[in-house]
PDB file of N, CA and C in Angstrom:
ATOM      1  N   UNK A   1     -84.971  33.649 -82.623  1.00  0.00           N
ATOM      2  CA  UNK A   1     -85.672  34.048 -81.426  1.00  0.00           C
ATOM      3  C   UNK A   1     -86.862  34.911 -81.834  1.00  0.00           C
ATOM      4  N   UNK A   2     -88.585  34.622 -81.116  1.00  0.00           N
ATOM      5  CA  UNK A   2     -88.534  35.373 -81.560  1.00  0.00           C
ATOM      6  C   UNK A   2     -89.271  37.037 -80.596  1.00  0.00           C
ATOM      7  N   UNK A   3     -89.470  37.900 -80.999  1.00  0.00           N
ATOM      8  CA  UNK A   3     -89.910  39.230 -80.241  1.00  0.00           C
ATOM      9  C   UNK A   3     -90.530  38.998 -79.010  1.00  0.00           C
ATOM     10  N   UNK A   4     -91.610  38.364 -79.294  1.00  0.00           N
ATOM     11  CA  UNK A   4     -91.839  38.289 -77.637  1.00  0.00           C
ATOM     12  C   UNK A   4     -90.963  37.691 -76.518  1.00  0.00           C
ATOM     13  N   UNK A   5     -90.187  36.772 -77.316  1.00  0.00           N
ATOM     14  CA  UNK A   5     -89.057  35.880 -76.037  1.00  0.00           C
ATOM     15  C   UNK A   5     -87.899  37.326 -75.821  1.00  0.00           C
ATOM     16  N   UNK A   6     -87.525  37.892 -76.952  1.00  0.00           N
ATOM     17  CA  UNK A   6     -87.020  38.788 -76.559  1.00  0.00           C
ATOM     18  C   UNK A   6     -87.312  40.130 -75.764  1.00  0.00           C
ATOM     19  N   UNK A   7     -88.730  40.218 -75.661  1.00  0.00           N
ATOM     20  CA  UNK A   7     -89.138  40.670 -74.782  1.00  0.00           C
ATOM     21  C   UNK A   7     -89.272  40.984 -73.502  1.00  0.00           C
ATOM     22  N   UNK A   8     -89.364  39.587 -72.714  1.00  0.00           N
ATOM     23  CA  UNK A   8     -89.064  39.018 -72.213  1.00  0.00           C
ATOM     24  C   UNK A   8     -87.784  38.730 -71.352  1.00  0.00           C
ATOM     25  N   UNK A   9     -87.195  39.200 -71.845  1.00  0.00           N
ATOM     26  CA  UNK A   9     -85.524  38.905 -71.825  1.00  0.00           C
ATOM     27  C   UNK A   9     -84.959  40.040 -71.275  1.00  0.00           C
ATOM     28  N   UNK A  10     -85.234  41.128 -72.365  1.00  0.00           N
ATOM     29  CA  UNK A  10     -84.943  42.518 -71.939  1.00  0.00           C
ATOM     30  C   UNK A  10     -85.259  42.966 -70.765  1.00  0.00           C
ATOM     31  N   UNK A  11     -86.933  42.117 -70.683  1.00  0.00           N
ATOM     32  CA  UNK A  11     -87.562  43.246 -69.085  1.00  0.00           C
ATOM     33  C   UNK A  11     -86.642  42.277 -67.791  1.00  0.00           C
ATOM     34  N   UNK A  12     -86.879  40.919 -67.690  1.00  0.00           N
ATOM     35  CA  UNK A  12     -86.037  40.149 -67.067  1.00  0.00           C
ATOM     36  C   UNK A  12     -84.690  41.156 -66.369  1.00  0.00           C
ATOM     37  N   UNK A  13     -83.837  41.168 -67.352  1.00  0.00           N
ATOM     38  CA  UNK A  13     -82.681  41.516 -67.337  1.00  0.00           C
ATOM     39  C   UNK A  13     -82.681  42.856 -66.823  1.00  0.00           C
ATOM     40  N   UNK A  14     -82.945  43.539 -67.198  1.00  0.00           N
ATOM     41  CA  UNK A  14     -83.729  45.330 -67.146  1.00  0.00           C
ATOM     42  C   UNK A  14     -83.916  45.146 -65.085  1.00  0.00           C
ATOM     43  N   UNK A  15     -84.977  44.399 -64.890  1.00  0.00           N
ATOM     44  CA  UNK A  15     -85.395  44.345 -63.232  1.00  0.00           C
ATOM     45  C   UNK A  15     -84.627  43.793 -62.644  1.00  0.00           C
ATOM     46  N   UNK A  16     -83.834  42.791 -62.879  1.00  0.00           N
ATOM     47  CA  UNK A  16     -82.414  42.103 -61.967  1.00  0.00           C
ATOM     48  C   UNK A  16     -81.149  43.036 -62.295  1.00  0.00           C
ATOM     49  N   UNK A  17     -81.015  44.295 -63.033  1.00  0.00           N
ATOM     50  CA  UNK A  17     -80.137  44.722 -62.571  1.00  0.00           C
ATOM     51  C   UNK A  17     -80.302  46.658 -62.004  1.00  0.00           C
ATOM     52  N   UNK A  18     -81.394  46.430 -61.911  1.00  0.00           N
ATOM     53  CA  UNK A  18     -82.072  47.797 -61.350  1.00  0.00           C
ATOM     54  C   UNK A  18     -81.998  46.832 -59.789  1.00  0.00           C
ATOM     55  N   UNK A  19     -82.577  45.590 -59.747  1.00  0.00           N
ATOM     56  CA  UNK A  19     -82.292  45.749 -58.571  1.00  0.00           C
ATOM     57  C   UNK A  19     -80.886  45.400 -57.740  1.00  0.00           C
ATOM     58  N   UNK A  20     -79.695  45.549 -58.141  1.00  0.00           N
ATOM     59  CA  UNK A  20     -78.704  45.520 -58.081  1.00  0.00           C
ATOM     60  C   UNK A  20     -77.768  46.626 -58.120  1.00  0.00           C
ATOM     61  N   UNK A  21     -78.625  47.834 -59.215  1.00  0.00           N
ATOM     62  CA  UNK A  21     -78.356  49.226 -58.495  1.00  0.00           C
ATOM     63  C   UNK A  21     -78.941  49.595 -57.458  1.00  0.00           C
ATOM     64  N   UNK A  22     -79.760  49.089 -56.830  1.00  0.00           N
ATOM     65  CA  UNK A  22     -80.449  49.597 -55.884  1.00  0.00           C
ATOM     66  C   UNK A  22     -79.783  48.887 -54.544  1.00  0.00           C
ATOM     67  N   UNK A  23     -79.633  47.922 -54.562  1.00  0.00           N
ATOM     68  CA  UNK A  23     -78.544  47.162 -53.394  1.00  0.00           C
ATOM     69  C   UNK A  23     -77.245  48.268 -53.355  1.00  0.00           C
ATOM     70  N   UNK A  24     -76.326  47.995 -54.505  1.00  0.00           N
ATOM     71  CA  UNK A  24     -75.072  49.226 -54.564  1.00  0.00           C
ATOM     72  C   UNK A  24     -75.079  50.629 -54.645  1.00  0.00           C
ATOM     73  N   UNK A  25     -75.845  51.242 -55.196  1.00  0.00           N
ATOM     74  CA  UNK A  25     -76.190  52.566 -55.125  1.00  0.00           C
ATOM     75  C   UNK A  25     -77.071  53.519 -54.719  1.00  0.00           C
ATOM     76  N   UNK A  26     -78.499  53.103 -54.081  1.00  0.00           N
ATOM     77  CA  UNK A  26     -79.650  53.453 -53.517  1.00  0.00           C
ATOM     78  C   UNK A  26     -80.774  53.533 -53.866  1.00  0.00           C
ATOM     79  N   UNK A  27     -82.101  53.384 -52.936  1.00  0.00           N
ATOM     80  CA  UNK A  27     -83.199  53.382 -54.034  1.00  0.00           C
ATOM     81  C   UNK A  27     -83.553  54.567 -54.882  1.00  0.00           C
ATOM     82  N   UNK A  28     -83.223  55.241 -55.770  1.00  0.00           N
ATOM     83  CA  UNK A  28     -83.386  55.764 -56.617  1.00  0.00           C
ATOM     84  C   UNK A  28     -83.632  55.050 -57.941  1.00  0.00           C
ATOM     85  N   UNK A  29     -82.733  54.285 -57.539  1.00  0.00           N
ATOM     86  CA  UNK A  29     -82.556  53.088 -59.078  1.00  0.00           C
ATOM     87  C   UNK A  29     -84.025  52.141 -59.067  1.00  0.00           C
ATOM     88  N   UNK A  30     -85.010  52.234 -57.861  1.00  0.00           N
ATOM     89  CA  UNK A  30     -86.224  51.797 -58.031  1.00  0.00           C
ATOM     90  C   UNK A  30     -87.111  52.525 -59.204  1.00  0.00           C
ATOM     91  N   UNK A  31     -86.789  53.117 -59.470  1.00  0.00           N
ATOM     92  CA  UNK A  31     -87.245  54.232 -60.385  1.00  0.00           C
ATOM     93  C   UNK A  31     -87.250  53.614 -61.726  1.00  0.00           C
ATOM     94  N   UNK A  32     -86.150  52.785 -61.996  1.00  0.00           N
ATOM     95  CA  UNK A  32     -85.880  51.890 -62.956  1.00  0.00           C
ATOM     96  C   UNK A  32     -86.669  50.834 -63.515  1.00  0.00           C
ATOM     97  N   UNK A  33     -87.036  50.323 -62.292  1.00  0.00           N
ATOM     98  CA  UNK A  33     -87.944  49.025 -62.003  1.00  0.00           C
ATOM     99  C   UNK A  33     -89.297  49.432 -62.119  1.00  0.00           C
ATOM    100  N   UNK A  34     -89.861  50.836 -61.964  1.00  0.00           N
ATOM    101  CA  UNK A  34     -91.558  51.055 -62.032  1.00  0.00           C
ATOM    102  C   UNK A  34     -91.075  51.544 -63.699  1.00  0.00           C
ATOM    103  N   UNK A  35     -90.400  52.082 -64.634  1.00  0.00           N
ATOM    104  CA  UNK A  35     -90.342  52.287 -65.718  1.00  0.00           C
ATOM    105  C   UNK A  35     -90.646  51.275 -66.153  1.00  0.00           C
ATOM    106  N   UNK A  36     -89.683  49.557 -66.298  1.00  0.00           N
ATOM    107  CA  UNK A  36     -90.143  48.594 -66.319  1.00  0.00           C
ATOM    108  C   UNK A  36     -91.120  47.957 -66.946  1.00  0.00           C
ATOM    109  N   UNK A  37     -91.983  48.132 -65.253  1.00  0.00           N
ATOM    110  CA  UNK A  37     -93.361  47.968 -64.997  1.00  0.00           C
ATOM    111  C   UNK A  37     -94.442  48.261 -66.029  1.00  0.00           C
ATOM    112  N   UNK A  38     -94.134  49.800 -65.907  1.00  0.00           N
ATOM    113  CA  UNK A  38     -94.980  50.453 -66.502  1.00  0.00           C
ATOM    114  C   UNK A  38     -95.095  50.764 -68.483  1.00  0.00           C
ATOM    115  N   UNK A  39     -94.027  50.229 -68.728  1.00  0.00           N
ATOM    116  CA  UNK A  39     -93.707  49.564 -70.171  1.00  0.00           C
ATOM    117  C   UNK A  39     -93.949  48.208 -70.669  1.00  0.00           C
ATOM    118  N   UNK A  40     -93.800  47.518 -69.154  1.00  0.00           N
ATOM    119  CA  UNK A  40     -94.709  46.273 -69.931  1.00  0.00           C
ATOM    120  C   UNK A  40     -96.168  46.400 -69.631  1.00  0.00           C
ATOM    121  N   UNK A  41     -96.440  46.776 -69.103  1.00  0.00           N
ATOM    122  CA  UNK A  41     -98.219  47.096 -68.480  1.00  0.00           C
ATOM    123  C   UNK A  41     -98.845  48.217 -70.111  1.00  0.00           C
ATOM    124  N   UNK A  42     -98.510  49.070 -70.564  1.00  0.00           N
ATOM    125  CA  UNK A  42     -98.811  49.925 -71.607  1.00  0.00           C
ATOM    126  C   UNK A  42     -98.796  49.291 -72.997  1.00  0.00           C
ATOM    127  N   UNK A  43     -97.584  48.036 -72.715  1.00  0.00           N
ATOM    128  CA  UNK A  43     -97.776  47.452 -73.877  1.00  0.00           C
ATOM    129  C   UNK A  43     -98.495  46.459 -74.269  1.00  0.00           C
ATOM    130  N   UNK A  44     -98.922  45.850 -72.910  1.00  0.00           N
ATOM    131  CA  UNK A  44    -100.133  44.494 -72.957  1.00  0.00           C
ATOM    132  C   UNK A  44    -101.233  45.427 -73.185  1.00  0.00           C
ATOM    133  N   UNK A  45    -101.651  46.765 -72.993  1.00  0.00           N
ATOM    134  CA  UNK A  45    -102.556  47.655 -73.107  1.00  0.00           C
ATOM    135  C   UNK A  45    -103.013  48.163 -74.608  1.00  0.00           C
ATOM    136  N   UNK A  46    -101.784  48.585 -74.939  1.00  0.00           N
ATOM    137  CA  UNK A  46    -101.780  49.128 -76.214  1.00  0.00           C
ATOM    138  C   UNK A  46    -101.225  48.480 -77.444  1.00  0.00           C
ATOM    139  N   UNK A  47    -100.200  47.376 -77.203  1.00  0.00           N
ATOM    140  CA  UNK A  47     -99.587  46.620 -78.469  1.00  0.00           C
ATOM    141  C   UNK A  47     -98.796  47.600 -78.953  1.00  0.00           C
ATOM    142  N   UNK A  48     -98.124  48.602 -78.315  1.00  0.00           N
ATOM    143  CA  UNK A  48     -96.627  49.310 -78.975  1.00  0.00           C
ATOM    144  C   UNK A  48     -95.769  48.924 -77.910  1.00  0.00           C
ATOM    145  N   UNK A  49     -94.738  48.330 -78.072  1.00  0.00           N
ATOM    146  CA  UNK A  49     -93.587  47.513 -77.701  1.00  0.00           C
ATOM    147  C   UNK A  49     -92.465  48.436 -78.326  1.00  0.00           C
ATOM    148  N   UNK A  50     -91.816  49.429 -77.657  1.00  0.00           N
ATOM    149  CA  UNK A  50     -90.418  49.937 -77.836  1.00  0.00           C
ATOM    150  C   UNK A  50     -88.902  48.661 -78.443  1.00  0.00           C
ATOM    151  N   UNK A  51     -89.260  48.327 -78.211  1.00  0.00           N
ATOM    152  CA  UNK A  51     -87.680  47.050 -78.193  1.00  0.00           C
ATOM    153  C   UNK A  51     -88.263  46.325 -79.898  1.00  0.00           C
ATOM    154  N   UNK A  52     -89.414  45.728 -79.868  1.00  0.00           N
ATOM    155  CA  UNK A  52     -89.853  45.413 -81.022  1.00  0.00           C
ATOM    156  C   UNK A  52     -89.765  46.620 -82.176  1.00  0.00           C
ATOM    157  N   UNK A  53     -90.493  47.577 -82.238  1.00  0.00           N
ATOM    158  CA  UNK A  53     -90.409  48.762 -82.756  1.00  0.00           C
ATOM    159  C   UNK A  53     -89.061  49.180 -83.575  1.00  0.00           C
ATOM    160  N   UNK A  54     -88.150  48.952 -82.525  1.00  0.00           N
ATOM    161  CA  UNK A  54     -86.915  49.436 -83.080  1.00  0.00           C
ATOM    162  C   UNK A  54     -86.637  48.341 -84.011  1.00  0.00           C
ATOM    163  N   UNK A  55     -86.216  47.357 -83.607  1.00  0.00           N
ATOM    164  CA  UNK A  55     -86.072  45.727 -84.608  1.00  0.00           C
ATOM    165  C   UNK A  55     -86.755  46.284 -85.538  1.00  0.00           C
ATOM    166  N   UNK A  56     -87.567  46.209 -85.532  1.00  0.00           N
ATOM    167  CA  UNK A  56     -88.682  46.576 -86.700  1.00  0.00           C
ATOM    168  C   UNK A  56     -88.171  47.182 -88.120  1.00  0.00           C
ATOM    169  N   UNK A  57     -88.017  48.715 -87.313  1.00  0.00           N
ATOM    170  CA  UNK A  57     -86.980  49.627 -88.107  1.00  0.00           C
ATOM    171  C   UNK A  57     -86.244  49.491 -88.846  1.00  0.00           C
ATOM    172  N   UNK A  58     -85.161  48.018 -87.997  1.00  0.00           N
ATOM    173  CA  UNK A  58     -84.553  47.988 -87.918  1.00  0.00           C
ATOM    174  C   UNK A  58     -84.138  46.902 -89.405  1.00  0.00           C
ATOM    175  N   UNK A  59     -85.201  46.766 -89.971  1.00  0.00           N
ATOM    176  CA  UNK A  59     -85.282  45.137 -90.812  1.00  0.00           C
ATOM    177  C   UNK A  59     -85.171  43.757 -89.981  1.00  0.00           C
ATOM    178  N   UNK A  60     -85.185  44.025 -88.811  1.00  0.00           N
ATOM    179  CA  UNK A  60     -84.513  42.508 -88.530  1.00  0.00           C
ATOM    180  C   UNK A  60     -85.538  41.863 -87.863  1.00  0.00           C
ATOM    181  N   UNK A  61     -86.830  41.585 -88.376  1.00  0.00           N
ATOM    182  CA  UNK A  61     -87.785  41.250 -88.254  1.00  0.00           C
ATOM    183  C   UNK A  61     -89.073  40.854 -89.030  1.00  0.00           C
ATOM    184  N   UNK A  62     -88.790  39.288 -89.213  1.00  0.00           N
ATOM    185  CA  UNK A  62     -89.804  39.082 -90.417  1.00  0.00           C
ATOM    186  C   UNK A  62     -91.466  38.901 -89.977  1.00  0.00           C
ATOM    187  N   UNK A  63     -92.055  38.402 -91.078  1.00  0.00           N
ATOM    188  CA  UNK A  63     -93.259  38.442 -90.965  1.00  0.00           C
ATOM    189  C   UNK A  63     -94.123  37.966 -90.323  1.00  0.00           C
ATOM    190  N   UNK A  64     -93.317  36.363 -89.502  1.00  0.00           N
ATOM    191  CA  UNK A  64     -93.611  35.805 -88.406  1.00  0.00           C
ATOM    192  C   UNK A  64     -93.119  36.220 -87.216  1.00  0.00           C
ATOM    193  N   UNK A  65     -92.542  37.594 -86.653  1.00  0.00           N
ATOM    194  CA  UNK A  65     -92.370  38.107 -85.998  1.00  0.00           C
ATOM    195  C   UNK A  65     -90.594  37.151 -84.986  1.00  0.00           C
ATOM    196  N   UNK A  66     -89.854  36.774 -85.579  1.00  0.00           N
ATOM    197  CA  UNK A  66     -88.610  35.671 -86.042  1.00  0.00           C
ATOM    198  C   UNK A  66     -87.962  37.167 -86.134  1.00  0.00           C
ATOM    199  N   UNK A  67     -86.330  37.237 -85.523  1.00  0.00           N
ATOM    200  CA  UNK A  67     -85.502  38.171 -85.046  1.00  0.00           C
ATOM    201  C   UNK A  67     -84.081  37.407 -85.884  1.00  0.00           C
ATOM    202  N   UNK A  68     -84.369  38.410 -86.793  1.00  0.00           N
ATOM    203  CA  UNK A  68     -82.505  38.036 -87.553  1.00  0.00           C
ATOM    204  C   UNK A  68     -81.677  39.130 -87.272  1.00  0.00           C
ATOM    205  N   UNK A  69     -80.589  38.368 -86.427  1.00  0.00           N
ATOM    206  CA  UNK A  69     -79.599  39.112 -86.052  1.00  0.00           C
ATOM    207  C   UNK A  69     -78.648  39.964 -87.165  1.00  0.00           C
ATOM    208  N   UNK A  70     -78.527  40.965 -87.490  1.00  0.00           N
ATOM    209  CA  UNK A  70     -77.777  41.473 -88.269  1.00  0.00           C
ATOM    210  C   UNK A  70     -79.053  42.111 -89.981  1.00  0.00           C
ATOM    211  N   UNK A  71     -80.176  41.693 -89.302  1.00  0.00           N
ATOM    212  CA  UNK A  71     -80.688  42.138 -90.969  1.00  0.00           C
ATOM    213  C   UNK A  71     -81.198  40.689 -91.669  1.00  0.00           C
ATOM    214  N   UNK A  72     -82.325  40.733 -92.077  1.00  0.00           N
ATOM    215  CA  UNK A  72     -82.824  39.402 -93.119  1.00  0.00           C
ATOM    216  C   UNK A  72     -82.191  39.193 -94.388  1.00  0.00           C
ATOM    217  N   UNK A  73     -81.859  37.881 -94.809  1.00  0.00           N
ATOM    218  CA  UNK A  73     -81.410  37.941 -96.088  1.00  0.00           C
ATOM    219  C   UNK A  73     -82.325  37.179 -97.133  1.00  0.00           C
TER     220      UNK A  73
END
């Protein structure tokens, strides 16, 4: 997979269940959803991507930007 699909994925997932705290628990959890927002908007801006970043760190991310689960070998 690679970073940007996972990208992708995260924010996806991230806004369908903010808005699902917000159905069960109140809008506060909208709060969730402009974080979101405002993380993918900073990063089409700036090109620092938190979620990538960490991978990064993390080794599990090669040079074609390709996501190995557990570490490259």
């Amino acid at each position: 997979m690679k970073t940007e699909t996972l990208v992708r994925v995260l924010a996806g997932t991230m806004t369908l269940v903010s808005v699902a705290l917000v159905h069960f628990f109140g809008p506060v959890w909208l709060l969730l959803t402009c974080f979101v927002g405002l993380n993918l908007l900073q990063s089409a801006v700036t090109g620092f991507c938190p979620p990538t970043w960490l991978l990064r760190k993390m080794g599990w991310v090669d040079a074609q930007d390709v996501i190995h689960w557990g570490g490259q070998r």
